[in-house]
Protein backbone atom coordinates (compact mmCIF):
# COMPACT_ATOMS: atom_id res chain seq x y z
CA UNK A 1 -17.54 -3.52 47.42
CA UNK A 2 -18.58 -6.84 46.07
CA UNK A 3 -19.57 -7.05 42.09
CA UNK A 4 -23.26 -6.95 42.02
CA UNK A 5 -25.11 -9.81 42.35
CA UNK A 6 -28.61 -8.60 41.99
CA UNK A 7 -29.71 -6.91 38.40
CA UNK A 8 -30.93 -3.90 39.19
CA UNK A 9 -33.15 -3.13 35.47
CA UNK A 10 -34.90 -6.45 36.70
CA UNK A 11 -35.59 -5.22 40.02
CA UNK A 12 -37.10 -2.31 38.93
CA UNK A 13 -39.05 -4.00 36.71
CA UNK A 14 -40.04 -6.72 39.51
CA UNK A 15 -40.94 -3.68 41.72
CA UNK A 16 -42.72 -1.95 39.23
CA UNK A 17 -45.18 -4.61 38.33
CA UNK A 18 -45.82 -5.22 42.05
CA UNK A 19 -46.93 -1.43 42.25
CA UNK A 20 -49.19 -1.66 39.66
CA UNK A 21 -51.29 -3.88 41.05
CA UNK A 22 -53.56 -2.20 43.57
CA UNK A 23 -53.64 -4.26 46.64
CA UNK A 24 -55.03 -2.58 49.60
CA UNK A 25 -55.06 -5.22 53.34
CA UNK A 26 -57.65 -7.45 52.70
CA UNK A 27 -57.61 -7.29 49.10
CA UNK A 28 -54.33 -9.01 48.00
CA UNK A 29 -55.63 -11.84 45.76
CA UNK A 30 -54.40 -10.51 42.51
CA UNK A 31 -50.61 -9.79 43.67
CA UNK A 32 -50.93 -12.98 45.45
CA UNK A 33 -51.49 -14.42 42.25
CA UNK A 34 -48.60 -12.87 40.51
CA UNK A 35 -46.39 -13.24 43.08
CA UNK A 36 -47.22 -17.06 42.96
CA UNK A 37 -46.64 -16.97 39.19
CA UNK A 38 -43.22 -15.50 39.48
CA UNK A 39 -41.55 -18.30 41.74
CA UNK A 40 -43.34 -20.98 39.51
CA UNK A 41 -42.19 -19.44 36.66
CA UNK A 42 -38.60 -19.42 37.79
CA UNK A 43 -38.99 -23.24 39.15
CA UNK A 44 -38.61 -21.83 42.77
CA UNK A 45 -41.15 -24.10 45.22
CA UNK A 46 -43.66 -21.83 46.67
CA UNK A 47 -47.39 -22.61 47.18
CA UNK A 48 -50.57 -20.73 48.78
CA UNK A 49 -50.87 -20.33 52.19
CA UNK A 50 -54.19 -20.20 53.11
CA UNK A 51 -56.03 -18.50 56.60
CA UNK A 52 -59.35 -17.46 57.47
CA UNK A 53 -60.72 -15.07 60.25
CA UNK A 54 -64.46 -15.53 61.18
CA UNK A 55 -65.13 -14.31 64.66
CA UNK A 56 -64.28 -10.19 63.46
CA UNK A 57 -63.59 -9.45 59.65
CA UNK A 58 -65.02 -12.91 58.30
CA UNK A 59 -61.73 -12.61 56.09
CA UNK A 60 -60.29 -15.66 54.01
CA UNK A 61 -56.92 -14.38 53.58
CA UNK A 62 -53.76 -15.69 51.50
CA UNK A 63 -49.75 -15.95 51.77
CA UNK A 64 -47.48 -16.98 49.40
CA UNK A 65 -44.75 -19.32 50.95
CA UNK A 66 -41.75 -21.36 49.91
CA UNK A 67 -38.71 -23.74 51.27
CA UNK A 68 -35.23 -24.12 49.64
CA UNK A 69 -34.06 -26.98 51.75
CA UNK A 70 -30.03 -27.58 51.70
CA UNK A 71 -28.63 -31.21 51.45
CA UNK A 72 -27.18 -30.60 55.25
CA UNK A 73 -28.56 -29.24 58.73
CA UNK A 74 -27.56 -25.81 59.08
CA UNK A 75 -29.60 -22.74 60.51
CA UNK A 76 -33.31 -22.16 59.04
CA UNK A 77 -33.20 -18.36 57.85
CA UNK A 78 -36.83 -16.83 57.45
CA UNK A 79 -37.47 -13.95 55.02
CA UNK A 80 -40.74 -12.11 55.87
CA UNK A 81 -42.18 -9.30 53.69
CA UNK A 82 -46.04 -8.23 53.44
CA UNK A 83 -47.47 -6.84 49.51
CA UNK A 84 -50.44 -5.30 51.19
CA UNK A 85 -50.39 -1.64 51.14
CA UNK A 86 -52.75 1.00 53.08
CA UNK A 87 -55.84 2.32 50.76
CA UNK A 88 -54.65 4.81 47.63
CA UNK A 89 -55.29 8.72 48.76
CA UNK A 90 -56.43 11.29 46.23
CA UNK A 91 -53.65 13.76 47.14
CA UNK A 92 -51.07 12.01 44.88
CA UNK A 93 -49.89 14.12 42.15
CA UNK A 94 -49.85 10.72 40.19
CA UNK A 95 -51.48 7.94 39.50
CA UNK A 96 -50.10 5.85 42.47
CA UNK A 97 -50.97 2.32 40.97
CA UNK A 98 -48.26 3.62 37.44
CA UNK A 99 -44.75 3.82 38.98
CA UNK A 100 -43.46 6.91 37.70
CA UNK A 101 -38.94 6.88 37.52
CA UNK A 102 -37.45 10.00 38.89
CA UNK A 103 -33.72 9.32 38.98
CA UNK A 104 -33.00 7.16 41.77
CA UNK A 105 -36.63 7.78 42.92
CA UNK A 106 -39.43 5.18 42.09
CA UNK A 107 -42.87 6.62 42.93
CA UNK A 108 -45.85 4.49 43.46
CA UNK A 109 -48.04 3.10 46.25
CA UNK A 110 -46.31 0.55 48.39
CA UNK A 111 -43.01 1.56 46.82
CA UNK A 112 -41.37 1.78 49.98
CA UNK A 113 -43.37 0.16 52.60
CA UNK A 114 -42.48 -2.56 51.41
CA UNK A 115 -42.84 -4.10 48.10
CA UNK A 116 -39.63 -3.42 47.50
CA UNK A 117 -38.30 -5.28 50.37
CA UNK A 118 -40.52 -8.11 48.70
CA UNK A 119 -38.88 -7.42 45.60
CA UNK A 120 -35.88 -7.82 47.64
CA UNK A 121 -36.73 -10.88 49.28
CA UNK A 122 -37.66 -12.51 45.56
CA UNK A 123 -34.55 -11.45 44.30
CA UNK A 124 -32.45 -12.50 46.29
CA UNK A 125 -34.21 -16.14 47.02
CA UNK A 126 -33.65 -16.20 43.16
CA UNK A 127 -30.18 -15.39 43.08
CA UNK A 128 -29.34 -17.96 45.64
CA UNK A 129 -31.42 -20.85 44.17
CA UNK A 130 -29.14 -20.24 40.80
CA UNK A 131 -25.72 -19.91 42.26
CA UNK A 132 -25.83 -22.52 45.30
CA UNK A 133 -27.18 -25.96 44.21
CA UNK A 134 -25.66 -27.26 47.99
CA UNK A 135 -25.80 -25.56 50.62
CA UNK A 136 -26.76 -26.87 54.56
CA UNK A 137 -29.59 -25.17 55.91
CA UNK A 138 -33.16 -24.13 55.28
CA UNK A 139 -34.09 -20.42 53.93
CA UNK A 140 -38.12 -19.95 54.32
CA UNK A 141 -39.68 -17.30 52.36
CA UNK A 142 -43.13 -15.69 53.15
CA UNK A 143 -45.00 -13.20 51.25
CA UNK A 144 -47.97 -12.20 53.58
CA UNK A 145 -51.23 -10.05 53.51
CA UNK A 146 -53.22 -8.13 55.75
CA UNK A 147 -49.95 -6.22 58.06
CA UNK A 148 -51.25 -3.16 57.51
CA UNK A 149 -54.80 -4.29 58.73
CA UNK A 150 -55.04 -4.13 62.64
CA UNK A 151 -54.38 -7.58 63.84
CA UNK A 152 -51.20 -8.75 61.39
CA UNK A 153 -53.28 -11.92 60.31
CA UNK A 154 -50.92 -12.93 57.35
CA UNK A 155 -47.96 -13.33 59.42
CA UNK A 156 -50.47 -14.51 62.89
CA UNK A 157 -51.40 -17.38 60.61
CA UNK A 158 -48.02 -18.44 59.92
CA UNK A 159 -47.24 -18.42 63.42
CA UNK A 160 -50.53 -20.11 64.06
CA UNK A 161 -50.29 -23.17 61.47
CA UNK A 162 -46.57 -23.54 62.74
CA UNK A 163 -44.81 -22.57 59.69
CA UNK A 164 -42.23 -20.26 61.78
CA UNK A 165 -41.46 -23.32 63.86
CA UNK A 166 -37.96 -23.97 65.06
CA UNK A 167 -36.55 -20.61 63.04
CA UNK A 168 -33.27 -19.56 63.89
CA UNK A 169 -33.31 -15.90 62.59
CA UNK A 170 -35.66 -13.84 60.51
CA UNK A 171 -35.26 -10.85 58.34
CA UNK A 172 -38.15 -8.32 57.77
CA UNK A 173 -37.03 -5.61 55.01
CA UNK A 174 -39.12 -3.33 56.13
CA UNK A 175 -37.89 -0.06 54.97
CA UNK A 176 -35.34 0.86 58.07
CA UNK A 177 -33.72 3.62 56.72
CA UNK A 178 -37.14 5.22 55.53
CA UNK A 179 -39.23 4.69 58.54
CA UNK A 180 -36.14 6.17 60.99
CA UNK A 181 -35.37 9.06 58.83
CA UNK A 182 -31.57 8.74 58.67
CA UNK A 183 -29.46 7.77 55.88
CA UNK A 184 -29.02 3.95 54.58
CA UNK A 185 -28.07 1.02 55.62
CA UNK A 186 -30.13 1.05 59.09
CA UNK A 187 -30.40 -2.10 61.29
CA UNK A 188 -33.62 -2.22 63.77
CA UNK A 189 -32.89 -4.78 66.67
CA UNK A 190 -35.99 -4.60 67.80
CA UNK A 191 -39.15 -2.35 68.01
CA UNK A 192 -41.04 -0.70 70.78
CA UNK A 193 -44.93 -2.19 70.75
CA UNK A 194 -47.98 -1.06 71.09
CA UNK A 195 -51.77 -1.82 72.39
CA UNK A 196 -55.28 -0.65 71.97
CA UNK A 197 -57.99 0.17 74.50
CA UNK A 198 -60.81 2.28 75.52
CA UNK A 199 -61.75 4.02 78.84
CA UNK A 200 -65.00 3.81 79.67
CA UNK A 201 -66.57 7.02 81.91
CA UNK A 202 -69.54 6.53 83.94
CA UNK A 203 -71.09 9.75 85.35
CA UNK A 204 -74.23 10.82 86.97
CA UNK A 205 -76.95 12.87 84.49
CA UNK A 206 -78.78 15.61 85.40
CA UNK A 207 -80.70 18.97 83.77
CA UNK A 208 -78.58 20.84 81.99
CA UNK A 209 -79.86 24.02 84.08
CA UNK A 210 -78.78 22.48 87.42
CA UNK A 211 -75.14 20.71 86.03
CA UNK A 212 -74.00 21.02 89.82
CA UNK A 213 -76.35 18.05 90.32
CA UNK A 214 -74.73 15.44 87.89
CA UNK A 215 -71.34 14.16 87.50
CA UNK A 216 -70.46 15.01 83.94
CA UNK A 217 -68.60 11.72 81.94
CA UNK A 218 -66.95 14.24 79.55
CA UNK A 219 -65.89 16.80 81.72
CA UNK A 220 -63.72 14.11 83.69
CA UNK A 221 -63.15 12.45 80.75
CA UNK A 222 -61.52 15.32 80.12
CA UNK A 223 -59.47 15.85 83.37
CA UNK A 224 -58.48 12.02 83.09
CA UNK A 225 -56.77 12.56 79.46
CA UNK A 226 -54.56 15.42 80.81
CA UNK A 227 -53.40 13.47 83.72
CA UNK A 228 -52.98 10.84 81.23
CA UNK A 229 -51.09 12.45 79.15
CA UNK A 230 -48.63 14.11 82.00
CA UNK A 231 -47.85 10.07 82.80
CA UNK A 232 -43.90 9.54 83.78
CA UNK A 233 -43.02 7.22 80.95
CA UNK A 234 -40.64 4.33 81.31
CA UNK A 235 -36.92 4.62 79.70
CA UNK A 236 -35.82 1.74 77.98
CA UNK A 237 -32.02 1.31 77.49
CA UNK A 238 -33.18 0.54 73.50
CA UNK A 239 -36.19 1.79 72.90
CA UNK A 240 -36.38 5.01 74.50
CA UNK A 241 -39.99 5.76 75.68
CA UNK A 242 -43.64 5.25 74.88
CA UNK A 243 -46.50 6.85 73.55
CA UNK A 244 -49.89 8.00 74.95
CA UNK A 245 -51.57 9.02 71.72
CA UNK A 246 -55.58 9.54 72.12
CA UNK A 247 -57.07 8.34 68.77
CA UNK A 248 -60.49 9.09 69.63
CA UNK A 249 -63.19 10.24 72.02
CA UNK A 250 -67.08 10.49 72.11
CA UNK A 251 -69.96 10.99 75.06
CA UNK A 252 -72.92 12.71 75.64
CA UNK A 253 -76.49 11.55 77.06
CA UNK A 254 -79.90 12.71 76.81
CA UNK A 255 -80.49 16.73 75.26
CA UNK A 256 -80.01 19.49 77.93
CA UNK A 257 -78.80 16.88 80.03
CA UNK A 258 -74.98 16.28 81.83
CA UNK A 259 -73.37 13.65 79.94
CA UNK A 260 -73.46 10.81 81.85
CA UNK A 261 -71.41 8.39 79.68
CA UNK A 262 -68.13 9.18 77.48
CA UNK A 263 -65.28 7.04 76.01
CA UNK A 264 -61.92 7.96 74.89
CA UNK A 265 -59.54 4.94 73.19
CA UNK A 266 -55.88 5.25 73.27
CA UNK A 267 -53.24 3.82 71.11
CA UNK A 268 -50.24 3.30 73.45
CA UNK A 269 -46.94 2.35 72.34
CA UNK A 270 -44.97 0.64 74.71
CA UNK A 271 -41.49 -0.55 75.86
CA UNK A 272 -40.29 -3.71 77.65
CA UNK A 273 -41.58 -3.96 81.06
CA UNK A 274 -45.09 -2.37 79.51
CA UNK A 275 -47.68 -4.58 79.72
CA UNK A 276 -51.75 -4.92 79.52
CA UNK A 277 -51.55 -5.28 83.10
CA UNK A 278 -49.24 -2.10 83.77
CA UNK A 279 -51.17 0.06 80.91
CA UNK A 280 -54.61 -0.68 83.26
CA UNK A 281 -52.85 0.63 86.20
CA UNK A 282 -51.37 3.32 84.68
CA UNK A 283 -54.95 4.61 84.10
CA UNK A 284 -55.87 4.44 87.48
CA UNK A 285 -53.32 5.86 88.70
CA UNK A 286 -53.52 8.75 86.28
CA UNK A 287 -57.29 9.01 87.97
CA UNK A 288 -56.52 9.08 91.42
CA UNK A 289 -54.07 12.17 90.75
CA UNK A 290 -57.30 13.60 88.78
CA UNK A 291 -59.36 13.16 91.31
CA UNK A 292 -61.76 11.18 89.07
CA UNK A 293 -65.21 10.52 90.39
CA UNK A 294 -66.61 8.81 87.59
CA UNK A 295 -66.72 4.94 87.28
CA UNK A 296 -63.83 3.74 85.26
CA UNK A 297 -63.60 0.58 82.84
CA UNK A 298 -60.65 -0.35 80.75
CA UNK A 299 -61.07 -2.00 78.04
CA UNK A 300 -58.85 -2.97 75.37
CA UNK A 301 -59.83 -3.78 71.81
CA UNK A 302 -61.38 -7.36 70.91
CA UNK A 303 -59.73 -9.25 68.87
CA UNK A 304 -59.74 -12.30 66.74
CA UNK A 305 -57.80 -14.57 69.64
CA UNK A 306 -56.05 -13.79 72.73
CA UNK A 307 -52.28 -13.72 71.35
CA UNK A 308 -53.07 -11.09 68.66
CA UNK A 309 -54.71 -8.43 70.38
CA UNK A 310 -51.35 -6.11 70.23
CA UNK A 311 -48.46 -6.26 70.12
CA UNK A 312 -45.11 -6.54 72.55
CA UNK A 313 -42.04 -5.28 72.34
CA UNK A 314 -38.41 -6.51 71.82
CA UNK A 315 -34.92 -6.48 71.07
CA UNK A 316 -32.06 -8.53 69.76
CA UNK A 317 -29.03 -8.30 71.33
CA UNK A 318 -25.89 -6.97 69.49
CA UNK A 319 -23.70 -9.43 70.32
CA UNK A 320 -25.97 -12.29 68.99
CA UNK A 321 -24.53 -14.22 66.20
CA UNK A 322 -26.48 -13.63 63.77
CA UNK A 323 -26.70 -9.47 64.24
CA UNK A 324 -22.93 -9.71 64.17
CA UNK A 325 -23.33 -11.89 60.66
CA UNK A 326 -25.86 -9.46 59.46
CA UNK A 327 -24.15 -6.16 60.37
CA UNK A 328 -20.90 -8.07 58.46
CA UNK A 329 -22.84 -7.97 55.13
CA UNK A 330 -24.55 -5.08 55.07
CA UNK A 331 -20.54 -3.01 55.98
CA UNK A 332 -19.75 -5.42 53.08
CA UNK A 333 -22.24 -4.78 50.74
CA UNK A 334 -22.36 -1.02 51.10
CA UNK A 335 -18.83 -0.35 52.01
CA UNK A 336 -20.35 1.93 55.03
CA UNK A 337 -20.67 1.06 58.86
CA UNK A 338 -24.37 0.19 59.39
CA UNK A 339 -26.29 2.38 61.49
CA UNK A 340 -27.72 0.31 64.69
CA UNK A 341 -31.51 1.82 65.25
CA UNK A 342 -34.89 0.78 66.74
CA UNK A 343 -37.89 0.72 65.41
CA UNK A 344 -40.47 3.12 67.07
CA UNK A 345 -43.83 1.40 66.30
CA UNK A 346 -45.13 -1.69 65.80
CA UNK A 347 -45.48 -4.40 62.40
CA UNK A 348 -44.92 -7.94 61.94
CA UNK A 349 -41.65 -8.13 63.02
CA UNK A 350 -43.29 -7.87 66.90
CA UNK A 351 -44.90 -11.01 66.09
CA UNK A 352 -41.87 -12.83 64.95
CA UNK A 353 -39.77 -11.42 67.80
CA UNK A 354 -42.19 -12.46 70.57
CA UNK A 355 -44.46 -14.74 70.01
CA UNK A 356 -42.36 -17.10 67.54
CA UNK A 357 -39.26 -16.03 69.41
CA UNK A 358 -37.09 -15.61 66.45
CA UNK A 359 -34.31 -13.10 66.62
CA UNK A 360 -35.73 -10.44 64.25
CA UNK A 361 -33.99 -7.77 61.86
CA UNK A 362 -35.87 -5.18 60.33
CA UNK A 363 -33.72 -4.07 57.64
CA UNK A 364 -34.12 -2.10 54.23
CA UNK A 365 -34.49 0.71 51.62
CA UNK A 366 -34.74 4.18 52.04
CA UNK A 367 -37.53 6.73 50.59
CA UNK A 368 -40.15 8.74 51.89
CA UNK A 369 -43.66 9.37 52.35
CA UNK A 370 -44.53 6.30 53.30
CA UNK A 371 -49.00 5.91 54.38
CA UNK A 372 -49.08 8.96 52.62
CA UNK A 373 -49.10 10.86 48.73
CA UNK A 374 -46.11 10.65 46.52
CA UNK A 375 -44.49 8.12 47.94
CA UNK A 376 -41.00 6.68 46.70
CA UNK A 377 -38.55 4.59 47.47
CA UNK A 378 -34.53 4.97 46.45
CA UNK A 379 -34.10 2.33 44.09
CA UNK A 380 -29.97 1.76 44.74
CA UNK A 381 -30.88 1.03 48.39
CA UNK A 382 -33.87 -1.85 47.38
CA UNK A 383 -30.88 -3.44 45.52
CA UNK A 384 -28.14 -3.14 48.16
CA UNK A 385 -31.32 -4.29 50.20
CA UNK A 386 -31.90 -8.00 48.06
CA UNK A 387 -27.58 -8.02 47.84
CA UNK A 388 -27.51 -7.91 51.89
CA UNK A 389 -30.48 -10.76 52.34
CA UNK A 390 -28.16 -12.68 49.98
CA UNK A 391 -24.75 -11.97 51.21
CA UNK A 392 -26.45 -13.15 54.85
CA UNK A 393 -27.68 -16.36 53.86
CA UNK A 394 -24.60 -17.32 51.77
CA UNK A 395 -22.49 -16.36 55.65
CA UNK A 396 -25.42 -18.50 57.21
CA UNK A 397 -25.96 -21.63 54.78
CA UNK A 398 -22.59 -21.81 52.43
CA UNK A 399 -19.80 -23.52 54.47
């Protein structure tokens, strides 16, 4: 194993001041501001990237981004990473804006998904800047807001305002090992996707004495989510199967009267091959085996433009160059064969792997308990984390 390039004590430190500031999606300003402060501090270019959403959330949102431009052409390498977290819970056993050290264990909100693949991502950008004055190339960093919100606007902007342009290959340290359970290093080529709709039940109402006479919305409702649910899901090669998860349902009508309208929305992750199209036939198809009666709608959720509405699935191929250059630094870095998984639901890394069509890798630390109390993240894997990002770009950018 290579001598460590990355100080761990700062790390933590890095990581720990992140955590303390409470930033729930949509409410990032403040670690915007320090993560601003921190790159200007250390003379590394970075400057606000700012968005706005009017048509849904009326949000004005804010990235942090930044260039370190080589004195050659080489390969543009983009380093992704979100600092918004999910809303605190009040099951934590600590406070879970005051990281708390428990051996390897740091505990705090957003420890492991994923300010400390941001720490990561600062770190190593850091690094890099001191020990390679010439190098050919471009690395592009961006710190974003909003992923965990429901339509990914930090990163949608950047793909928007054309600042993921003519990327060659992008690394998301999202926390690989953490999200797919088995032991670090894991490597994600790809992740399954997922979309959002409602079905919309139109019965016939009648006296709840005499229920023979209506067509009841919830009752087939009903009947339609079974058959749903007893769909013959595609097999991917890579990403194994779907989902059909129903997130929520409601109907009813007039009192003591058949329902004549009810609505049940499904979250539905999907694999290639899956699309908006194929989802809405799926659901008919599911009804005609039901033997629905009821008029059927599909509708999936509105959103603030047409290309963010959900989100598609992909892969990266293993032979591509820059998997093979990746997987070369993480065996390096960690002296262990990397573990080749994919990721099972959807982030920001769909969005870089389809719409901006940059080969994507999800890659980083390990932990637990992740949208949820007492979370942690192992802090030895956030450093062999920031060592990988670095070893790749010095493979990529240092000829």
């Amino acid at each position: 194993m290579m001598q460590s390039i990355i100080d761990k004590e700062k790390l933590e430190k890095l990581l720990a001041e992140l955590i303390s500031i409470y930033s729930p999606y949509l409410k990032e300003e403040e670690v915007m501001e320090y993560v601003l402060k921190w790159f200007k501090d250390r003379d590394i270019p970075a400057e606000y990237h700012r968005y706005s959403e009017d048509r849904i959330l009326k949000y004005n949102g804010i990235n942090v981004i930044g260039r370190l431009k080589g004195d050659s052409d080489g390969p543009r390498i983009l380093l992704n990473g979100h600092v918004d977290t999910v809303e605190k819970t009040e099951d934590w056993s600590t406070n879970p804006t005051e990281p708390i050290r428990n051996g390897d264990k740091l505990y705090g909100l957003g420890a492991l998904d994923m300010k400390s693949g941001v720490a990561a991502i600062m770190m190593a950008i850091e690094a890099f800047k001191k020990n390679h004055n010439s190098f050919a190339g471009e690395i592009v960093y961006t710190i974003v807001s909003d992923e965990e919100g429901p339509y990914g606007l930090g990163t949608d902007a950047l793909i928007l305002d054309g600042i993921t342009d003519n990327v060659d290959a992008a690394i998301v340290p999202e926390p690989s090992s953490g999200f797919v359970g088995k032991p670090f290093p894991v490597l994600c080529l790809g992740a399954r996707g997922g979309w959002n709709y409602s079905v919309f039940l139109k019965g016939k109402a009648a006296h709840a004495a005499d229920p023979e006479k209506g067509l009841s919305a919830i009752v087939e409702a009903s009947k339609l989510i079974m058959e749903l649910k007893n769909t013959e899901l595609r097999q991917d090669d890579k990403l194994g199967k779907g989902d059909i998860c129903i997130i929520g349902i409601n109907g009813g009508g007039a009192a003591c009267s058949v329902a004549e309208k009810a609505v049940f929305t499904v979250f539905r992750h999907v694999v290639r091959g899956e699309s908006r199209e194929y989802l809405v036939q799926e659901v008919m198809d599911a009804a005609e085996r039901a033997g629905i009666q009821a008029e059927i709608q599909v509708k999936f959720r509105d959103s603030p433009h047409s290309l963010n509405g959900g989100f598609d699935p992909y892969i990266v191929e293993e032979d591509n160059q820059y998997t093979k250059l990746l997987m070369e630094s993480i065996n390096e870095i960690t002296g262990t064969t990397v573990d080749i998984q994919y990721f099972s639901s959807i982030g920001d890394f769909n969005y870089l792997g389809t719409r901006a069509g940059i080969p994507t890798f999800v890659f980083g630390p390990s932990g637990e308990n992740y949208h949820t109390a007492d979370e942690y993240v192992n802090l030895n894997s956030v450093v062999e984390t920031s060592e990988v990002i670095y070893k790749f770009l010095e493979k990529n950018l240092i000829k």
